[in-house]
PDB file of N, CA and C in Angstrom:
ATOM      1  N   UNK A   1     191.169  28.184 153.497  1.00  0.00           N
ATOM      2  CA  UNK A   1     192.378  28.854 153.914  1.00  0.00           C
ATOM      3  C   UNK A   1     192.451  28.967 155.436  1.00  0.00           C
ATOM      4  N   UNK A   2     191.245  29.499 156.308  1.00  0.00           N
ATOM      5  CA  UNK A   2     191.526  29.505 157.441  1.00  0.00           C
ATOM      6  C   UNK A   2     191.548  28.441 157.865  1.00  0.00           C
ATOM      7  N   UNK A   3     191.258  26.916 157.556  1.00  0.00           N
ATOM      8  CA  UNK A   3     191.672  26.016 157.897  1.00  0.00           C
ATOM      9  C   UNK A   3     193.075  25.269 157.698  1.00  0.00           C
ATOM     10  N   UNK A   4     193.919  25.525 157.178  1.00  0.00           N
ATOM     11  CA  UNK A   4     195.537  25.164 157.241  1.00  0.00           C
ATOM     12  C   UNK A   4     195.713  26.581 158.382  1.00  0.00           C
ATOM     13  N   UNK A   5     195.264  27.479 158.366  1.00  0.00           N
ATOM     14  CA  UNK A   5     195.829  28.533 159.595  1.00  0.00           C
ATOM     15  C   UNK A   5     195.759  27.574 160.851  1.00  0.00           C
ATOM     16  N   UNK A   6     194.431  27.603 161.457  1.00  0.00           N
ATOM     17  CA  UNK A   6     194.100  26.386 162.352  1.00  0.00           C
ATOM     18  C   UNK A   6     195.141  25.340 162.281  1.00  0.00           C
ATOM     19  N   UNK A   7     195.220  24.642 161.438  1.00  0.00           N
ATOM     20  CA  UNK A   7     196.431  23.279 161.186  1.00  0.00           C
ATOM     21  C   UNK A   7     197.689  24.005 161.774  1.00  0.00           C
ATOM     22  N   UNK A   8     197.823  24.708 161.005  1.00  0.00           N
ATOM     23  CA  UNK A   8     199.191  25.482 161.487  1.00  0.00           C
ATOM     24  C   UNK A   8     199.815  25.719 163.121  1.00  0.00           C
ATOM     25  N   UNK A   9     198.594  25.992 163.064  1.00  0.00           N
ATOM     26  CA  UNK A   9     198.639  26.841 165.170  1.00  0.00           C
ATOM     27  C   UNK A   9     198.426  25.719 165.560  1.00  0.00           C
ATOM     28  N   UNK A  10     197.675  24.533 165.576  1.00  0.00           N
ATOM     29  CA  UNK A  10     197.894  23.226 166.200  1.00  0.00           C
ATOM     30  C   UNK A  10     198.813  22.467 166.113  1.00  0.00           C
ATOM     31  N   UNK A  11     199.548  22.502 164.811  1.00  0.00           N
ATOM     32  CA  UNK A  11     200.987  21.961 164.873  1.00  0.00           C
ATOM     33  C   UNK A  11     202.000  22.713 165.935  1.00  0.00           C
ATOM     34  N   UNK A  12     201.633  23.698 165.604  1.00  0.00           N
ATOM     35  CA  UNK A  12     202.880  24.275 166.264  1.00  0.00           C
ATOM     36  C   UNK A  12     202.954  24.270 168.124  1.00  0.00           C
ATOM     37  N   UNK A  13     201.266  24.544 168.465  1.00  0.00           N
ATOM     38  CA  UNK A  13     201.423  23.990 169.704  1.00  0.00           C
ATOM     39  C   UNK A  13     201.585  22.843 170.136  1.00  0.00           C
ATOM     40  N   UNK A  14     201.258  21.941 169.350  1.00  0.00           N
ATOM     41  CA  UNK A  14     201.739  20.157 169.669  1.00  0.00           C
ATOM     42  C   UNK A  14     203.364  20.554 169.999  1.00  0.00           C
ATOM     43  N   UNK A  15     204.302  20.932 168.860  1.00  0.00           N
ATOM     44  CA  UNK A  15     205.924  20.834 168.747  1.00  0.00           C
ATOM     45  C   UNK A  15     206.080  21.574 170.502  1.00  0.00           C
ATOM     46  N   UNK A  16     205.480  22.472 170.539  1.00  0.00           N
ATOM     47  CA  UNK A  16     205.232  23.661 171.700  1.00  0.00           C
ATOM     48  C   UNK A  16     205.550  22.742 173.068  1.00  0.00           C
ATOM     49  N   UNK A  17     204.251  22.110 172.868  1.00  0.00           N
ATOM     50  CA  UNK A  17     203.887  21.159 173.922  1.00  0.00           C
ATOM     51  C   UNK A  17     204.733  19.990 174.023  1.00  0.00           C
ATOM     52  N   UNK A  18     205.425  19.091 173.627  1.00  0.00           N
ATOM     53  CA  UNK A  18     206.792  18.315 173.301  1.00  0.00           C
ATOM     54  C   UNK A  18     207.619  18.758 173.353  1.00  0.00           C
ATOM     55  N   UNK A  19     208.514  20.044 172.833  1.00  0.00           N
ATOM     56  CA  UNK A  19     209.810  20.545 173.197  1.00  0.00           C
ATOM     57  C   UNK A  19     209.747  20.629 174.939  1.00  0.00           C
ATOM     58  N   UNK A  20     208.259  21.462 175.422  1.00  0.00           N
ATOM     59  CA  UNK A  20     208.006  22.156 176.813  1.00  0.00           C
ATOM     60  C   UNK A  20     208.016  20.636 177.921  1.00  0.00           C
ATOM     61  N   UNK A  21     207.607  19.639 177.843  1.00  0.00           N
ATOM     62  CA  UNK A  21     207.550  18.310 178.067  1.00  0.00           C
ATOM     63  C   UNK A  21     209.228  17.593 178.064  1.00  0.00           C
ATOM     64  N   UNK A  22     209.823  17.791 176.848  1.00  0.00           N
ATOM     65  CA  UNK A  22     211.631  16.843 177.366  1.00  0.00           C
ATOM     66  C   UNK A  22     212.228  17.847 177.816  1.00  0.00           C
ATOM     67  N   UNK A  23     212.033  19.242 178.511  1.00  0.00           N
ATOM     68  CA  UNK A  23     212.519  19.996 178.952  1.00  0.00           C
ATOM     69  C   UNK A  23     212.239  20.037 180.109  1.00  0.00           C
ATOM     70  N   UNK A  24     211.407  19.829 180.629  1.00  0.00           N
ATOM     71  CA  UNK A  24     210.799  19.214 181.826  1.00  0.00           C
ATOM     72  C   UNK A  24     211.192  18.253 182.047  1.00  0.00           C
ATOM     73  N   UNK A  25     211.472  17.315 181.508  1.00  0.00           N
ATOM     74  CA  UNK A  25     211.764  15.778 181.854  1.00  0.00           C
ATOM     75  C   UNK A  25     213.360  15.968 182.083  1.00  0.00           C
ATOM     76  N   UNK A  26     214.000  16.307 180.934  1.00  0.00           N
ATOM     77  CA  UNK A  26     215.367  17.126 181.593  1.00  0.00           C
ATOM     78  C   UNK A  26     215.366  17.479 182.792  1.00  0.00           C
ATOM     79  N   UNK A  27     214.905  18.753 183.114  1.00  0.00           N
ATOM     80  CA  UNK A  27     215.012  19.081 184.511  1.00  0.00           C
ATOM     81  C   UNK A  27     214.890  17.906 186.254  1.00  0.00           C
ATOM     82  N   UNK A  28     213.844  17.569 185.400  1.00  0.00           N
ATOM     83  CA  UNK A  28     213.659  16.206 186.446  1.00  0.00           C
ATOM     84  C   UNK A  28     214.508  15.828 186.896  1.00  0.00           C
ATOM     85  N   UNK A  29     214.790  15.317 185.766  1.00  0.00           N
ATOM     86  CA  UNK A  29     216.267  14.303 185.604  1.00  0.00           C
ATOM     87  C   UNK A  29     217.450  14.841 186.638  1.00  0.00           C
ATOM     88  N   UNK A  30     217.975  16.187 186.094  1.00  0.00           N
ATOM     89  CA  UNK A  30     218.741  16.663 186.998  1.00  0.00           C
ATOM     90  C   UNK A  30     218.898  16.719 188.110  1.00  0.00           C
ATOM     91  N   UNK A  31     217.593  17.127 188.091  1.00  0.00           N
ATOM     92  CA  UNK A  31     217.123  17.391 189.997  1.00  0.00           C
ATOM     93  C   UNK A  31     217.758  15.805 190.431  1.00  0.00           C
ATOM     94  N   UNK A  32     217.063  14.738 190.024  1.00  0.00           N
ATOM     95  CA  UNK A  32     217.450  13.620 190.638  1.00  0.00           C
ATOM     96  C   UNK A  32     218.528  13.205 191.099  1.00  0.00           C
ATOM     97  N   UNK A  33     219.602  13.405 190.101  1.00  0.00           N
ATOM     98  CA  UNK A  33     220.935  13.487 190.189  1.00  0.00           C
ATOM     99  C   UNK A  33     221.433  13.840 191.260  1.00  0.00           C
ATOM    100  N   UNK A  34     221.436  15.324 191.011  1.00  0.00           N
ATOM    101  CA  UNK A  34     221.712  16.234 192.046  1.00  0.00           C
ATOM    102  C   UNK A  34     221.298  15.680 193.507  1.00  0.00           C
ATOM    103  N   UNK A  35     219.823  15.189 193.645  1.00  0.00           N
ATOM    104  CA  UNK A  35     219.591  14.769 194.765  1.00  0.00           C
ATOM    105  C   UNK A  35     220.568  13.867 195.605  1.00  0.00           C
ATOM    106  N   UNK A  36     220.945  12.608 194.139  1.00  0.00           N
ATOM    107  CA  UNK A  36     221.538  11.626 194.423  1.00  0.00           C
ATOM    108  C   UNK A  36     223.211  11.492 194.999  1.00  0.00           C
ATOM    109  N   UNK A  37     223.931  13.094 194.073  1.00  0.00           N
ATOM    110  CA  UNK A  37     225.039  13.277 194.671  1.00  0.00           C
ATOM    111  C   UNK A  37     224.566  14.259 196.013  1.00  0.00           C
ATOM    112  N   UNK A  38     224.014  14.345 196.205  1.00  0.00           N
ATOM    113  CA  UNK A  38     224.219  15.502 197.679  1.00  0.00           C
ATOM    114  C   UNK A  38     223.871  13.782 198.391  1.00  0.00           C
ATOM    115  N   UNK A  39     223.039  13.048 198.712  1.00  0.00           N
ATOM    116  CA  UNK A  39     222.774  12.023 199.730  1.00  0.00           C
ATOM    117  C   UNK A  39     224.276  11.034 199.627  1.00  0.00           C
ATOM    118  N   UNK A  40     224.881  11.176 198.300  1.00  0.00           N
ATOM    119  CA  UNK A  40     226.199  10.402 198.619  1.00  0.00           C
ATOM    120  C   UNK A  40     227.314  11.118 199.460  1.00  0.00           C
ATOM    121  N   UNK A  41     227.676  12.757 198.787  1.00  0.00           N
ATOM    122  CA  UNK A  41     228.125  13.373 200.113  1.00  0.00           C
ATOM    123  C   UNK A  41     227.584  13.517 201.369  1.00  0.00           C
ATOM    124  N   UNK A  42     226.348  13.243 201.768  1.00  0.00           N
ATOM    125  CA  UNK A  42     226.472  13.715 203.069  1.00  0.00           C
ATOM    126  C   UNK A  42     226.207  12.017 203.468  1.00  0.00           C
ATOM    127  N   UNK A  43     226.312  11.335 202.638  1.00  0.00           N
ATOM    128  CA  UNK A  43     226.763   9.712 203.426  1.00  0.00           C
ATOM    129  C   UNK A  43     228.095   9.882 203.716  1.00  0.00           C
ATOM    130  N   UNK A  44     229.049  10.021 202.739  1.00  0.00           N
ATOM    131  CA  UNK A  44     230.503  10.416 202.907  1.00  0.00           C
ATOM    132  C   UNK A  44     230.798  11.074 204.011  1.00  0.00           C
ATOM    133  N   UNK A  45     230.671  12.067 204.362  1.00  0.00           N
ATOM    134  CA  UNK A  45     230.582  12.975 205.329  1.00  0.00           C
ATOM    135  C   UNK A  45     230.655  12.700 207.058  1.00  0.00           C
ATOM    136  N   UNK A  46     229.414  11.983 207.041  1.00  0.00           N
ATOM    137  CA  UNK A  46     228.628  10.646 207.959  1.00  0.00           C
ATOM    138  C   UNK A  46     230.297  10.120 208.164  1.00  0.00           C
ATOM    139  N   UNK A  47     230.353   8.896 207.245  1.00  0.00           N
ATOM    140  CA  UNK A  47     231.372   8.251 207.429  1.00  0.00           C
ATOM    141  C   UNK A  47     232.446   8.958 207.875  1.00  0.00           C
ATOM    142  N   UNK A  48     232.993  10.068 207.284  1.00  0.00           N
ATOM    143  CA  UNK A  48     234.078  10.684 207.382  1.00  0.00           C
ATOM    144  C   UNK A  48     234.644  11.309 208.931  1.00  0.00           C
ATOM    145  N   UNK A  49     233.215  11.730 208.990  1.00  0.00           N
ATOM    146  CA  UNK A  49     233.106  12.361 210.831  1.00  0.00           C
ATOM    147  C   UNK A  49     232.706  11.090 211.877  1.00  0.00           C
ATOM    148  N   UNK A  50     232.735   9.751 211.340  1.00  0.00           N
ATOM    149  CA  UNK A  50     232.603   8.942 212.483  1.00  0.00           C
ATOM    150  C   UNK A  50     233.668   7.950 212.674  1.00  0.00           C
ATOM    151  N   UNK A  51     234.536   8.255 211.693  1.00  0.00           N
ATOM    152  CA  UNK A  51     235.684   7.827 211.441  1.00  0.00           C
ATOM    153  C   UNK A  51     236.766   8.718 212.229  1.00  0.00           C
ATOM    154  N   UNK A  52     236.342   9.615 211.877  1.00  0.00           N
ATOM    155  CA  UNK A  52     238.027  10.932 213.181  1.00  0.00           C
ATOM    156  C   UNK A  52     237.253  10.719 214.095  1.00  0.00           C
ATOM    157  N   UNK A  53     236.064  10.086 214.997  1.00  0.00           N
ATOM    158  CA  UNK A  53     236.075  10.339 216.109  1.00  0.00           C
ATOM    159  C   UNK A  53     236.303   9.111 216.603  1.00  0.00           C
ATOM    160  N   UNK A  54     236.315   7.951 216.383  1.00  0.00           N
ATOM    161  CA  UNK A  54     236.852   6.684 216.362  1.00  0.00           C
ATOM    162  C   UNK A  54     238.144   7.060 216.399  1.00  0.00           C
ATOM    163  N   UNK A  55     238.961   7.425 215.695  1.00  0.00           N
ATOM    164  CA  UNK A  55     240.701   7.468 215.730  1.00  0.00           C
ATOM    165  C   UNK A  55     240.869   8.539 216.935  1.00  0.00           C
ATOM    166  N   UNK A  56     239.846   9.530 217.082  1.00  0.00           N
ATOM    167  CA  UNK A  56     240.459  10.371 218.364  1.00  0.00           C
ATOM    168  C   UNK A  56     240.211   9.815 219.515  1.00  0.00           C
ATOM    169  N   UNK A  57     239.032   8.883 219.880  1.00  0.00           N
ATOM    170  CA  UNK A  57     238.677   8.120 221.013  1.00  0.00           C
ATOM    171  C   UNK A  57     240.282   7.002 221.105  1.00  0.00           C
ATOM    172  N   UNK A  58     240.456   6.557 220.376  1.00  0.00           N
ATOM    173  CA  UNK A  58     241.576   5.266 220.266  1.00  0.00           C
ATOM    174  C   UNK A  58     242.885   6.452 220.553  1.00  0.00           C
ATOM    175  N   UNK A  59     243.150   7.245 219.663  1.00  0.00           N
ATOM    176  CA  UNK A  59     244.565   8.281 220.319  1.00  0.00           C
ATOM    177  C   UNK A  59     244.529   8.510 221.455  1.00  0.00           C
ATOM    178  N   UNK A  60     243.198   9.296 221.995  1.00  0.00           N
ATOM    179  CA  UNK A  60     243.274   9.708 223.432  1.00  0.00           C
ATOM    180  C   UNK A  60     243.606   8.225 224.271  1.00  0.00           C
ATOM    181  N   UNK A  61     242.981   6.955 224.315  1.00  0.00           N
ATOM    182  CA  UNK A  61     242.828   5.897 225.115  1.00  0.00           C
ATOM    183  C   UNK A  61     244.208   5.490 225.111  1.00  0.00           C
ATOM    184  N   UNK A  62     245.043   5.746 224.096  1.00  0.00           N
ATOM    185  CA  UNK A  62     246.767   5.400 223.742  1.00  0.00           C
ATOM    186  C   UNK A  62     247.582   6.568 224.936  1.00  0.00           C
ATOM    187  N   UNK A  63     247.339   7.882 224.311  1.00  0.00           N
ATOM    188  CA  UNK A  63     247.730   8.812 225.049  1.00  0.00           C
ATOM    189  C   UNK A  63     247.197   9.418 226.735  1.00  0.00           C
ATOM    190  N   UNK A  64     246.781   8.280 227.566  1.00  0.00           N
ATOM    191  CA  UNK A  64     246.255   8.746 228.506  1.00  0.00           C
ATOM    192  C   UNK A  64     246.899  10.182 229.259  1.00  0.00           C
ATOM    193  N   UNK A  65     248.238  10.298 229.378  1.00  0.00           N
ATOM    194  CA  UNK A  65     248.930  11.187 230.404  1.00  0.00           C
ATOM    195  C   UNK A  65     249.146  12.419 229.293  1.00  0.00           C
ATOM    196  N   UNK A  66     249.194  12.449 228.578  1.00  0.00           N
ATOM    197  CA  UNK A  66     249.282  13.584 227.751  1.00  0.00           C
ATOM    198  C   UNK A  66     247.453  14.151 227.425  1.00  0.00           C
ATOM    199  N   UNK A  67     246.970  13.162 227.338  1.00  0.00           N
ATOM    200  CA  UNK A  67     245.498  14.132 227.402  1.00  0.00           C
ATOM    201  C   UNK A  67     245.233  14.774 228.759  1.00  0.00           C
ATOM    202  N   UNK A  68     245.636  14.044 229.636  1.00  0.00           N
ATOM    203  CA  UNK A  68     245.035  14.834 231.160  1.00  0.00           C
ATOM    204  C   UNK A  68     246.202  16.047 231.161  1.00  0.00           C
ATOM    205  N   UNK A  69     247.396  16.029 230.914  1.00  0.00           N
ATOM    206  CA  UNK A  69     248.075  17.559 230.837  1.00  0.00           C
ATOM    207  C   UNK A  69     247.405  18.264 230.147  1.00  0.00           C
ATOM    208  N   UNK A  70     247.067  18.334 228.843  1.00  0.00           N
ATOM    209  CA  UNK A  70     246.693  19.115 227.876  1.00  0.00           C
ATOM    210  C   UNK A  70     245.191  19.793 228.399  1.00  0.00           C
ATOM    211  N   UNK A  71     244.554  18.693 228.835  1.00  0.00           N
ATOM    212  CA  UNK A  71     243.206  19.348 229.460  1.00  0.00           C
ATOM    213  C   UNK A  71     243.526  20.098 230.880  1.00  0.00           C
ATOM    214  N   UNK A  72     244.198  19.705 231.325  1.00  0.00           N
ATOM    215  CA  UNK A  72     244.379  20.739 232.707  1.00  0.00           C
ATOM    216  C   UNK A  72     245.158  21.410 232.288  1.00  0.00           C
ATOM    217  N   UNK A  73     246.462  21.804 231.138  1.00  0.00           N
ATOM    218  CA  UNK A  73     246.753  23.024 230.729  1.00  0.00           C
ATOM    219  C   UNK A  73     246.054  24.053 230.786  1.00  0.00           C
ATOM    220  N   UNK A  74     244.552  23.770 229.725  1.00  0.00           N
ATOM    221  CA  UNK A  74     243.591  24.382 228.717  1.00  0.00           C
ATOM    222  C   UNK A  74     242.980  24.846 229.920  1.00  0.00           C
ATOM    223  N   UNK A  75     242.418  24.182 230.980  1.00  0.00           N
ATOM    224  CA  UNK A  75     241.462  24.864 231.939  1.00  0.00           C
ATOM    225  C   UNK A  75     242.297  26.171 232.938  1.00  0.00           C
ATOM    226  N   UNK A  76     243.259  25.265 233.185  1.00  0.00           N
ATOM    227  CA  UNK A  76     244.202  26.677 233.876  1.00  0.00           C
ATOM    228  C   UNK A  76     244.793  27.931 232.977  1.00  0.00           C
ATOM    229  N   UNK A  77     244.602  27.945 231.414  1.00  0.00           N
ATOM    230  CA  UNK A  77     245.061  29.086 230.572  1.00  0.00           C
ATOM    231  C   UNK A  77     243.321  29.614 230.709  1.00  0.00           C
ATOM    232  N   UNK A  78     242.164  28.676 230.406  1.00  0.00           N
ATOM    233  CA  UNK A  78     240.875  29.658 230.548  1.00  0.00           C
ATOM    234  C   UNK A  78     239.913  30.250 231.946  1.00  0.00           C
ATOM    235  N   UNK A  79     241.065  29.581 232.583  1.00  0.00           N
ATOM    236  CA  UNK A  79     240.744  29.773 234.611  1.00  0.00           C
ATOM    237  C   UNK A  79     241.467  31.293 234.299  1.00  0.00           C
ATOM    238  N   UNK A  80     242.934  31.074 234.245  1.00  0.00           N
ATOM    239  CA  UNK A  80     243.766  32.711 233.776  1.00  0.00           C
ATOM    240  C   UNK A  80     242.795  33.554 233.442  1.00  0.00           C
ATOM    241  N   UNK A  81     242.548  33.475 231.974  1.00  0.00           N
ATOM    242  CA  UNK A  81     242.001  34.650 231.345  1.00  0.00           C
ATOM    243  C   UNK A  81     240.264  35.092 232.171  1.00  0.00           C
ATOM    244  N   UNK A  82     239.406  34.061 232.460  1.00  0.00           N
ATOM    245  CA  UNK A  82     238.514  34.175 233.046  1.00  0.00           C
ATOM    246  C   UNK A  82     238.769  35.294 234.382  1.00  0.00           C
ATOM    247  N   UNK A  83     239.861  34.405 235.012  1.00  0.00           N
ATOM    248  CA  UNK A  83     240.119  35.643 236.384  1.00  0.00           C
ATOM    249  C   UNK A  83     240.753  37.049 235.899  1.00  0.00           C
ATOM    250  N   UNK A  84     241.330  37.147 234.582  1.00  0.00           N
ATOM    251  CA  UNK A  84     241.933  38.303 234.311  1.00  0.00           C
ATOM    252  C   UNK A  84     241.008  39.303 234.042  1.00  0.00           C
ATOM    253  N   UNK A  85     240.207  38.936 232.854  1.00  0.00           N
ATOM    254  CA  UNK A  85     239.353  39.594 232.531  1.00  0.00           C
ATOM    255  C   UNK A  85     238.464  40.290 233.802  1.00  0.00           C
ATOM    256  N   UNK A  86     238.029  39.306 234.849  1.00  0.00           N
ATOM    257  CA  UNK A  86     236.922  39.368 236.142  1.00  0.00           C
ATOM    258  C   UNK A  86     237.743  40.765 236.457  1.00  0.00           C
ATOM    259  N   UNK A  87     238.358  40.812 236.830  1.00  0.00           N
ATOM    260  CA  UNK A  87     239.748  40.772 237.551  1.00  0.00           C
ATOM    261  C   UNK A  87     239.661  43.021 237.235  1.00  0.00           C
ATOM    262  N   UNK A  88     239.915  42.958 235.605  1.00  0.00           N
ATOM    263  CA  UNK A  88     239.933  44.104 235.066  1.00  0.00           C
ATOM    264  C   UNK A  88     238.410  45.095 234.701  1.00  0.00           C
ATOM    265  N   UNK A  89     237.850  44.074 235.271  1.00  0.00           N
ATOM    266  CA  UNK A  89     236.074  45.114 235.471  1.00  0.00           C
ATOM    267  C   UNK A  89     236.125  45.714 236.864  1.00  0.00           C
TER     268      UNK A  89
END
């Protein structure tokens, strides 16, 4: 009798040990995945941000006289506030 007990508890840790094993292997799995979509977004990404700076280099090189206003706007509105602020201490 105590030997089918024994049988028993060894079966059951074998099933134990196999369920605990493709559950693991599952997880793996996932992880991989997961790995695999995050390295495709941040390839995407890559591309995505070297792509608007390509089209903004080519706009600006189109728009020469409107970028040099806009930048000497911007410095004389943060020249302003710079001296205002100075200005009010």
């Amino acid at each position: 009798m105590s030997q089918t007990v024994v049988d028993r508890t060894t079966e059951s840790i074998a099933e134990a040990t196999r369920q605990a094993s493709r559950v693991t292997g599952a997880i793996v799995d996932a992880i991989d995945e997961g790995v695999g979509v995050v390295r495709h977004a941040a390839k995407q990404g890559c591309d995505a941000a070297e792509q608007f700076l390509d089209e903004t280099t080519h706009r600006l090189q189109r728009h020469v006289g409107l970028t040099i206003a806009v930048t000497f706007a911007a410095g004389a509105a943060v020249g302003a506030v710079a001296g205002w602020m100075m200005k009010r201490k």
